[in-house]
PDB file of N, CA and C in Angstrom:
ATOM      1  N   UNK A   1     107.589  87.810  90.896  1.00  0.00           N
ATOM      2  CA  UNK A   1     108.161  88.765  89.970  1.00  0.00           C
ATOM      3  C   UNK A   1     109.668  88.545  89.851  1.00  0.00           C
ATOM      4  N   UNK A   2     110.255  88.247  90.850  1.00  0.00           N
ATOM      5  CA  UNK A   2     111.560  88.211  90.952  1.00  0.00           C
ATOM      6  C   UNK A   2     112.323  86.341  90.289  1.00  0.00           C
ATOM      7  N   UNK A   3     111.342  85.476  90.334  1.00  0.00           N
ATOM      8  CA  UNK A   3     111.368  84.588  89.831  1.00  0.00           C
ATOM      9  C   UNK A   3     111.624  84.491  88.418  1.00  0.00           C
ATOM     10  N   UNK A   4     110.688  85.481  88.362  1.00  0.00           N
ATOM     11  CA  UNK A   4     110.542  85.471  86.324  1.00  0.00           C
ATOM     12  C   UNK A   4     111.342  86.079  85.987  1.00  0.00           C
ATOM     13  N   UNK A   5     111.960  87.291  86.304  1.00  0.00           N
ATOM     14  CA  UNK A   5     113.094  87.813  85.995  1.00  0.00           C
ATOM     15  C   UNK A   5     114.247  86.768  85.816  1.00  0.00           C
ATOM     16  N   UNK A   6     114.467  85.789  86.788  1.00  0.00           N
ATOM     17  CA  UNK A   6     115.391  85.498  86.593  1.00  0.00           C
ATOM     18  C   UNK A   6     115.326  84.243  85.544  1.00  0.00           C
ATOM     19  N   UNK A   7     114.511  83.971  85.368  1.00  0.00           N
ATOM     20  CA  UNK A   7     114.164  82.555  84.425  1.00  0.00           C
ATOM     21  C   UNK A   7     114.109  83.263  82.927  1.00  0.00           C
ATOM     22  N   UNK A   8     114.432  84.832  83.019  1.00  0.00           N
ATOM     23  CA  UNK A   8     114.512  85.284  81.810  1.00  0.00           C
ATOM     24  C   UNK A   8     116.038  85.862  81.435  1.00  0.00           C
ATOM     25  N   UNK A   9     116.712  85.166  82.706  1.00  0.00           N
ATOM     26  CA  UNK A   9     118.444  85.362  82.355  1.00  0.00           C
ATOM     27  C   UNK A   9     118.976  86.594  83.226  1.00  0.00           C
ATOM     28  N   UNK A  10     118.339  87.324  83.850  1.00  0.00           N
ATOM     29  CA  UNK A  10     118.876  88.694  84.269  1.00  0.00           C
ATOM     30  C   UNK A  10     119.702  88.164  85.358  1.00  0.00           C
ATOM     31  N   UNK A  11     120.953  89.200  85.109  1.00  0.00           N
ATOM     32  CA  UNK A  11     121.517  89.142  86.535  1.00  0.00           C
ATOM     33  C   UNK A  11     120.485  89.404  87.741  1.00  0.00           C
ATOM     34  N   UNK A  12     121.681  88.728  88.651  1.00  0.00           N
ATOM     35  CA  UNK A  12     120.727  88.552  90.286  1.00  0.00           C
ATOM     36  C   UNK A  12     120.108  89.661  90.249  1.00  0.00           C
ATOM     37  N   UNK A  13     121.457  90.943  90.632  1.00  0.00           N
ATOM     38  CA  UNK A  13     120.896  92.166  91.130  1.00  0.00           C
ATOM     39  C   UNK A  13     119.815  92.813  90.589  1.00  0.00           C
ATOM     40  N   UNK A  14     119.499  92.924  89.208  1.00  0.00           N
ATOM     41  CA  UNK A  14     118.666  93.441  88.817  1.00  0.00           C
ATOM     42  C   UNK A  14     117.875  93.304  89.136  1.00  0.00           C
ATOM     43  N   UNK A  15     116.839  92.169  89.349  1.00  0.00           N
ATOM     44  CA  UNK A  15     115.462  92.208  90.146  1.00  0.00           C
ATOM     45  C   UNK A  15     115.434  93.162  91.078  1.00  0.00           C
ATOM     46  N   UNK A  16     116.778  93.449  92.109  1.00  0.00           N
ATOM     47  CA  UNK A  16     116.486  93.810  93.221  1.00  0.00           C
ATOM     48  C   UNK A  16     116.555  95.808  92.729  1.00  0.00           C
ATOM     49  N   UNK A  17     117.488  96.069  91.723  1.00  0.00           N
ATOM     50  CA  UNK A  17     117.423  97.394  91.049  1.00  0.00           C
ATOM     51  C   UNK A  17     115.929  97.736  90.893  1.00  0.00           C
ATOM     52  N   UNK A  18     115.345  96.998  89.752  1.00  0.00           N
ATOM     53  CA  UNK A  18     113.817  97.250  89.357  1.00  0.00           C
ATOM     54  C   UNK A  18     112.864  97.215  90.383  1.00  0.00           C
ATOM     55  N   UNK A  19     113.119  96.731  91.640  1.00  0.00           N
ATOM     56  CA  UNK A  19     112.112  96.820  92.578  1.00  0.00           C
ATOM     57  C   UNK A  19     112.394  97.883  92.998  1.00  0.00           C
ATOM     58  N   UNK A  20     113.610  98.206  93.717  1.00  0.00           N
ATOM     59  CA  UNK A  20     114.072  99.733  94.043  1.00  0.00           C
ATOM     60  C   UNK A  20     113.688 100.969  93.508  1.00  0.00           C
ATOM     61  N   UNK A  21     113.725 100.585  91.747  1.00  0.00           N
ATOM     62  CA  UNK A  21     113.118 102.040  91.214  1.00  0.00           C
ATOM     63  C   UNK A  21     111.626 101.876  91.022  1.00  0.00           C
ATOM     64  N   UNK A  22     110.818 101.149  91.101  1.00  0.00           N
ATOM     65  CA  UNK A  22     109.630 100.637  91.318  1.00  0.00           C
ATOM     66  C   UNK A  22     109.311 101.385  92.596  1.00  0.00           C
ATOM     67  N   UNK A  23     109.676 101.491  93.854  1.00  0.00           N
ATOM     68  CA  UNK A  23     109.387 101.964  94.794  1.00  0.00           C
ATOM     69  C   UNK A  23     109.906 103.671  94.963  1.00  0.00           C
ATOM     70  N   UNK A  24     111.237 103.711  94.222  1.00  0.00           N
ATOM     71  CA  UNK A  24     111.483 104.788  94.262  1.00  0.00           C
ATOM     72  C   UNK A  24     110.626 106.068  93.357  1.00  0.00           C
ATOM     73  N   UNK A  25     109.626 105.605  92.369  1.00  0.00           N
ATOM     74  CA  UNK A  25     109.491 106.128  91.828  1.00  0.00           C
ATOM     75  C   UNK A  25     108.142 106.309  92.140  1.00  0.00           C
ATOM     76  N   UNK A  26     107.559 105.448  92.654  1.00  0.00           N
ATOM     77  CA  UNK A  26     106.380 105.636  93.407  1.00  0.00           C
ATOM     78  C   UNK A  26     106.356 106.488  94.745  1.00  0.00           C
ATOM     79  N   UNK A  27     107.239 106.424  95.217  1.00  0.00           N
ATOM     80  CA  UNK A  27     107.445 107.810  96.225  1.00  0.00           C
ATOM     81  C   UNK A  27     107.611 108.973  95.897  1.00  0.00           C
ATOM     82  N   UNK A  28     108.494 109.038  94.814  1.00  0.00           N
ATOM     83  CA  UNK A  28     108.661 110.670  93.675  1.00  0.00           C
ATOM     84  C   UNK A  28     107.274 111.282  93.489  1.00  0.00           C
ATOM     85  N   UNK A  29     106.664 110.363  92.942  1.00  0.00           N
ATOM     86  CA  UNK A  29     105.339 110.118  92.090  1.00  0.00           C
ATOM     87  C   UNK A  29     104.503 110.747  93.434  1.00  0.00           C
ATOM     88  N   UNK A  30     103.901 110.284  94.647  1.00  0.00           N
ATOM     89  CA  UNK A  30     103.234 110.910  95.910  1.00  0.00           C
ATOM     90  C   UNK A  30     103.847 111.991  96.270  1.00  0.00           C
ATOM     91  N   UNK A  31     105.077 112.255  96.694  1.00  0.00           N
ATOM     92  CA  UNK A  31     105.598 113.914  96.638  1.00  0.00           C
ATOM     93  C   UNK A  31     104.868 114.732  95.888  1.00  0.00           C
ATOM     94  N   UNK A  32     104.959 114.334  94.310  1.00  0.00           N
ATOM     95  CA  UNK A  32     104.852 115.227  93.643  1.00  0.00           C
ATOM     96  C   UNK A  32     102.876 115.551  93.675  1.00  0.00           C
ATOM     97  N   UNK A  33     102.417 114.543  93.362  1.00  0.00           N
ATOM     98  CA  UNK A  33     101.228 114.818  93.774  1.00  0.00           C
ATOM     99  C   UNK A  33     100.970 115.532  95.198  1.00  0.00           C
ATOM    100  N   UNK A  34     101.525 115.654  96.391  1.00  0.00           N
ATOM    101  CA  UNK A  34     101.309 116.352  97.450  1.00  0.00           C
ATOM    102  C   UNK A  34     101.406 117.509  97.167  1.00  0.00           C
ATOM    103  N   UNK A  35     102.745 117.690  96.728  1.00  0.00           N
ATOM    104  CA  UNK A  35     103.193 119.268  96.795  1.00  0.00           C
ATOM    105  C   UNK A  35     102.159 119.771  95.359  1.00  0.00           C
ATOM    106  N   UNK A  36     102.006 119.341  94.428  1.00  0.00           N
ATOM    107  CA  UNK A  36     101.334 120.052  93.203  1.00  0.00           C
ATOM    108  C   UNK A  36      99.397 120.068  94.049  1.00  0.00           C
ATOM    109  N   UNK A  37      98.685 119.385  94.880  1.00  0.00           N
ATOM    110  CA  UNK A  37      97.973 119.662  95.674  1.00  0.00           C
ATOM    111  C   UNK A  37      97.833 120.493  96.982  1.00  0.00           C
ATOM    112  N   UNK A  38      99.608 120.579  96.706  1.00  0.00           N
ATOM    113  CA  UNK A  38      99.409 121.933  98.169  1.00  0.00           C
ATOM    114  C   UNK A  38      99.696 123.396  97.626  1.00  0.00           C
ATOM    115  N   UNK A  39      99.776 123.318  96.170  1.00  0.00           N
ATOM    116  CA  UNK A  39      99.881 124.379  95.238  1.00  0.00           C
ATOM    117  C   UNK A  39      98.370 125.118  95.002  1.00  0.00           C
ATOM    118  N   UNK A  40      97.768 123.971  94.288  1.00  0.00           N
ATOM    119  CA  UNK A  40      96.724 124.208  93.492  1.00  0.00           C
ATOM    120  C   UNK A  40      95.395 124.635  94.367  1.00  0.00           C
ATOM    121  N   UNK A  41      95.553 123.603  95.858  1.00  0.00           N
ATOM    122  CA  UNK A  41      94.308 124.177  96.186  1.00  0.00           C
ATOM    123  C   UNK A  41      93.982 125.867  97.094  1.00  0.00           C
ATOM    124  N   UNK A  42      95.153 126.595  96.800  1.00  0.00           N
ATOM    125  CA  UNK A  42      94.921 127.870  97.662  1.00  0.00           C
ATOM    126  C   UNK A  42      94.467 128.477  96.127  1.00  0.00           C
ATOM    127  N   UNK A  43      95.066 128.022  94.813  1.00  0.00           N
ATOM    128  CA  UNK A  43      95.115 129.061  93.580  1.00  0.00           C
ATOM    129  C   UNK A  43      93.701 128.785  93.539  1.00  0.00           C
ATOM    130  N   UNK A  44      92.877 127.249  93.491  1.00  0.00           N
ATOM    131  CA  UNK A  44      91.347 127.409  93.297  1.00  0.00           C
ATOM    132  C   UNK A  44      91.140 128.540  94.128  1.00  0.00           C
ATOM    133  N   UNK A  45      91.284 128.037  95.580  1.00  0.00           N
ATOM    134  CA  UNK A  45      90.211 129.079  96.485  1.00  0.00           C
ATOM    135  C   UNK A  45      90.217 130.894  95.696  1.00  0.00           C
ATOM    136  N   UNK A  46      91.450 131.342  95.305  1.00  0.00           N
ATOM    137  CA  UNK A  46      91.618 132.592  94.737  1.00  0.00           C
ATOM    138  C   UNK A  46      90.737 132.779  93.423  1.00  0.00           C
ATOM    139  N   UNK A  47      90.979 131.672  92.259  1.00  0.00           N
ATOM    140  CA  UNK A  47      89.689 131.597  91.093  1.00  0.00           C
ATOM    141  C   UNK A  47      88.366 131.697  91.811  1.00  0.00           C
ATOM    142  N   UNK A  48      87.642 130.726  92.733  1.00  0.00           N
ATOM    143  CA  UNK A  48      86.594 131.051  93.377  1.00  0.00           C
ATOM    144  C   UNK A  48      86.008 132.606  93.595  1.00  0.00           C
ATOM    145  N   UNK A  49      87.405 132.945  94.573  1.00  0.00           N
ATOM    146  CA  UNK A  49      87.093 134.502  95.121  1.00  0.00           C
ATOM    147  C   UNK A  49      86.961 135.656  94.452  1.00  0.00           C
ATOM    148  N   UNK A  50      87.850 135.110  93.062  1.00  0.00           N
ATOM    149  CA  UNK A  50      87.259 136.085  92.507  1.00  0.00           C
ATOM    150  C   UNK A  50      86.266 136.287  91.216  1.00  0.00           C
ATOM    151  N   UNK A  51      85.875 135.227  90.594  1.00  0.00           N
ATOM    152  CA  UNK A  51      84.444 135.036  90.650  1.00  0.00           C
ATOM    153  C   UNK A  51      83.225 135.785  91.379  1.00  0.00           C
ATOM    154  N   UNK A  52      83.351 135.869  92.489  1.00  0.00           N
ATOM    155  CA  UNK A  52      82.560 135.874  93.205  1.00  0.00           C
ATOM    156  C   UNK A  52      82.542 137.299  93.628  1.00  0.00           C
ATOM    157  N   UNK A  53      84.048 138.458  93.461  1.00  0.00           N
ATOM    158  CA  UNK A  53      84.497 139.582  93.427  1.00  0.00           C
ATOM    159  C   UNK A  53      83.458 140.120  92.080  1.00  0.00           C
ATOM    160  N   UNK A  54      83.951 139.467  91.114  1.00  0.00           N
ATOM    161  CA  UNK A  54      83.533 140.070  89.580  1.00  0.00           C
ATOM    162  C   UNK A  54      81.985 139.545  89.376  1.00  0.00           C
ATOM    163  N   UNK A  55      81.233 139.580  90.525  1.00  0.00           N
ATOM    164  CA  UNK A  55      80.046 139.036  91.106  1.00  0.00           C
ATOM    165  C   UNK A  55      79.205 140.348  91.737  1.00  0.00           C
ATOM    166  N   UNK A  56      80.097 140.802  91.962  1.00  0.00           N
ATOM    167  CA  UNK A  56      79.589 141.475  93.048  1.00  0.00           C
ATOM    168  C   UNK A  56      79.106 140.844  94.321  1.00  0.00           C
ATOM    169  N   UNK A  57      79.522 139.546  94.719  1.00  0.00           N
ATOM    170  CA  UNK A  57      79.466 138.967  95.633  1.00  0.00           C
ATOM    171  C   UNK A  57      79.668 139.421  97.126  1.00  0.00           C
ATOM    172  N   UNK A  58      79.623 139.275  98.249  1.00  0.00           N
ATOM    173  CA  UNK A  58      80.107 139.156  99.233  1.00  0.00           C
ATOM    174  C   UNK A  58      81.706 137.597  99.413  1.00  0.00           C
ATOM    175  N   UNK A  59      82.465 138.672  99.668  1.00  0.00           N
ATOM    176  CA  UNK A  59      83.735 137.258 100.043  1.00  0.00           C
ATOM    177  C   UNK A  59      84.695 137.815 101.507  1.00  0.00           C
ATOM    178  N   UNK A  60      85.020 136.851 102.010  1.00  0.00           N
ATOM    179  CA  UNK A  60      86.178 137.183 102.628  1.00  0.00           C
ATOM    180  C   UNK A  60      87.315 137.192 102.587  1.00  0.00           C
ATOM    181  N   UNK A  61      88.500 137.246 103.498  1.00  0.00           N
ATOM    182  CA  UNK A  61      89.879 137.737 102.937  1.00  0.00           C
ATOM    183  C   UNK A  61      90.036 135.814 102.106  1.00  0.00           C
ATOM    184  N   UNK A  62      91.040 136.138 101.329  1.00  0.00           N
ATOM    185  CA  UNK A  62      91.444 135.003 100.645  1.00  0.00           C
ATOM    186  C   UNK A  62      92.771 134.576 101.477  1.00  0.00           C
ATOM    187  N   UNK A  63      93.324 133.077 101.071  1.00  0.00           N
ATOM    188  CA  UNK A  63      94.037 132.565 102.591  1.00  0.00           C
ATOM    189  C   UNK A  63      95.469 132.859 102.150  1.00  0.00           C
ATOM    190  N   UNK A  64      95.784 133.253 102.880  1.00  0.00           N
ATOM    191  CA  UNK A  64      97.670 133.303 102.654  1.00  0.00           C
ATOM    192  C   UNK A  64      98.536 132.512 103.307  1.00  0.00           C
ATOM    193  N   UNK A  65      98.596 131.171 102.734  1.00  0.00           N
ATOM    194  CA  UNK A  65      98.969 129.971 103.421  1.00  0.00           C
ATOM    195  C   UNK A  65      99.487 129.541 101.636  1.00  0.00           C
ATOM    196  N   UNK A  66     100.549 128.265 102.409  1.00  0.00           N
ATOM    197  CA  UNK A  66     100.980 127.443 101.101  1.00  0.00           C
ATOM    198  C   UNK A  66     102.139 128.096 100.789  1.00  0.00           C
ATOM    199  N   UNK A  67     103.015 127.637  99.583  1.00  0.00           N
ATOM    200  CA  UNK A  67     104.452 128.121  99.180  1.00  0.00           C
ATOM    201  C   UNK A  67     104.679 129.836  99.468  1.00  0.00           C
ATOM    202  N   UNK A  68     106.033 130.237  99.603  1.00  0.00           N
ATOM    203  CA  UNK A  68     105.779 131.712  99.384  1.00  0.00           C
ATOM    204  C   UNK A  68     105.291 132.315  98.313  1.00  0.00           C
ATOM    205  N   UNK A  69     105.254 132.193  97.274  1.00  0.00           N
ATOM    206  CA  UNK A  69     104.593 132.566  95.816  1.00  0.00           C
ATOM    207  C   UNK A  69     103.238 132.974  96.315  1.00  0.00           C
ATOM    208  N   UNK A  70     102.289 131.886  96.750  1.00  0.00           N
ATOM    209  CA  UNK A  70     101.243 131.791  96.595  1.00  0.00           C
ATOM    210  C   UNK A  70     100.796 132.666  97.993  1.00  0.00           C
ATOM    211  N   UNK A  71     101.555 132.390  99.100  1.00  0.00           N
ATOM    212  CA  UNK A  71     101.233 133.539  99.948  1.00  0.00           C
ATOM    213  C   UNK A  71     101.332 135.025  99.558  1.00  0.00           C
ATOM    214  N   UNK A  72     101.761 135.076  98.564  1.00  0.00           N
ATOM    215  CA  UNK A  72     102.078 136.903  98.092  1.00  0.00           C
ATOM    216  C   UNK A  72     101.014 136.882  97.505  1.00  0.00           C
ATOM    217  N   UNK A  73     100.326 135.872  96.755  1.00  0.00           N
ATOM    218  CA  UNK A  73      99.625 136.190  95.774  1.00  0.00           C
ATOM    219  C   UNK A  73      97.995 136.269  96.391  1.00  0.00           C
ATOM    220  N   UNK A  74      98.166 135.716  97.652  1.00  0.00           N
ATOM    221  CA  UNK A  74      96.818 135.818  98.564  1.00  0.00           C
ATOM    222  C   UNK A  74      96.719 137.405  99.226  1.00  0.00           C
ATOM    223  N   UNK A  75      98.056 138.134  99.346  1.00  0.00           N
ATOM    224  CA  UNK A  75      98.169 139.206 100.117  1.00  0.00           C
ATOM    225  C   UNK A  75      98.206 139.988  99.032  1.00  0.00           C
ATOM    226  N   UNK A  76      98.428 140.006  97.868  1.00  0.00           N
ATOM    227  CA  UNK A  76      98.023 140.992  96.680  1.00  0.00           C
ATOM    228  C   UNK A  76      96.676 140.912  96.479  1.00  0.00           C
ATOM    229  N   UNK A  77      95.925 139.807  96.281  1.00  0.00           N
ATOM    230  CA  UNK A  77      94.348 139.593  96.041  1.00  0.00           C
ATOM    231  C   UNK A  77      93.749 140.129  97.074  1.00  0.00           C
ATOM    232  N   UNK A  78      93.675 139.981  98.238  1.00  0.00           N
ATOM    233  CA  UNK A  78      93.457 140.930  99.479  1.00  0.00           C
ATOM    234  C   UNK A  78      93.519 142.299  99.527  1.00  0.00           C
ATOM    235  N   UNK A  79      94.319 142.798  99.168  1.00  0.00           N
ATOM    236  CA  UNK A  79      94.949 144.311  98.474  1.00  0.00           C
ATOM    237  C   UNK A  79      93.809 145.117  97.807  1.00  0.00           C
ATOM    238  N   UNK A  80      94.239 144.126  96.512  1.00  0.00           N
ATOM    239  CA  UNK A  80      93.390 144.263  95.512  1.00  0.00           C
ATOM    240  C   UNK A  80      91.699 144.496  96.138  1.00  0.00           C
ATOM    241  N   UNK A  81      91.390 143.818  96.848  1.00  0.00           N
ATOM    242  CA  UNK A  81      89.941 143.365  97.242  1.00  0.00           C
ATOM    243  C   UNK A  81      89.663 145.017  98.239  1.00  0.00           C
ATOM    244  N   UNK A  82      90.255 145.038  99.020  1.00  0.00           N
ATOM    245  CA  UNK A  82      90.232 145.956  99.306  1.00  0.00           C
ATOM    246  C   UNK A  82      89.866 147.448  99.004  1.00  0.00           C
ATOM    247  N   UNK A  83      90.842 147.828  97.714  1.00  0.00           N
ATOM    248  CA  UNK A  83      90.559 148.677  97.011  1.00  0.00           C
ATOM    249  C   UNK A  83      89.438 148.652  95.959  1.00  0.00           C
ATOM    250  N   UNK A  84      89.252 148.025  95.575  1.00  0.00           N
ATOM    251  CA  UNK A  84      88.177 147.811  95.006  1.00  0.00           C
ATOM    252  C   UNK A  84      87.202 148.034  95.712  1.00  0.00           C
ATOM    253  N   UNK A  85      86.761 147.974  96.934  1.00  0.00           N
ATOM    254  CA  UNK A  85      85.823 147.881  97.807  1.00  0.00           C
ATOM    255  C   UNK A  85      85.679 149.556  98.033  1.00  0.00           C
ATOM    256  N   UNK A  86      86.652 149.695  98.708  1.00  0.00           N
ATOM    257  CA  UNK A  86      87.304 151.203  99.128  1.00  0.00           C
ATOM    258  C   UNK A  86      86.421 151.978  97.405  1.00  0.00           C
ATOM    259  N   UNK A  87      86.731 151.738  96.752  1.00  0.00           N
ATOM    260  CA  UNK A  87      86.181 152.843  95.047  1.00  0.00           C
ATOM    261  C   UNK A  87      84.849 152.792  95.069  1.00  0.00           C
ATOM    262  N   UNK A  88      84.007 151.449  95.402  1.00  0.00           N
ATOM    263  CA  UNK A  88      83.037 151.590  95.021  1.00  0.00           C
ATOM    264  C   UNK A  88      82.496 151.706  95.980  1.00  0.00           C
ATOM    265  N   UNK A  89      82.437 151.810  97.227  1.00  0.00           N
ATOM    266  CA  UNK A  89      82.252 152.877  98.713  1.00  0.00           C
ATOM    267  C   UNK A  89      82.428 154.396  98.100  1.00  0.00           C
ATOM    268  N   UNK A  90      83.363 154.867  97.944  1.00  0.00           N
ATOM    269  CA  UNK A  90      83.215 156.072  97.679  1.00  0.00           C
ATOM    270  C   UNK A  90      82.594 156.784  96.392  1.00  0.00           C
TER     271      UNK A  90
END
């Protein structure tokens, strides 16, 4: 790769730039897929749960793990679950 670059006139450095952002951007690129997978999979488990709420299902508490956002939003759904439970008990 670095051959052809240069048989196509580029300065030296550049090969060594384009490999850099080649790698750099492929690391951006896995971050971002991590963190947007350490997002998404607590919000499924919550779509699941409540499905399964508006089911009349049996569920358990939903997880409050992952960014802070999403931990509030497990401890509101919990809440929520709760009371709901609590109304139609009484």
């Amino acid at each position: 790769m670095v051959a052809r670059i240069r048989k196509l006139g580029a300065p030296r450095w550049s090969a060594w730039f384009l490999i850099s952002l080649a790698l750099s951007g492929t690391a951006v690129a896995v971050v971002a897929i991590l963190a947007g997978r350490r997002v998404s999979r607590p919000m499924q488990e919550f779509s699941q749960a409540a499905g399964r709420l508006g089911r009349s299902e049996p569920i358990g508490e939903a997880s409050e793990r992952g960014p802070r956002e999403v931990r509030k939003t497990g401890r509101a759904f919990n809440l929520f679950q709760e009371r709901v439970d609590r109304n139609v008990r009484d």
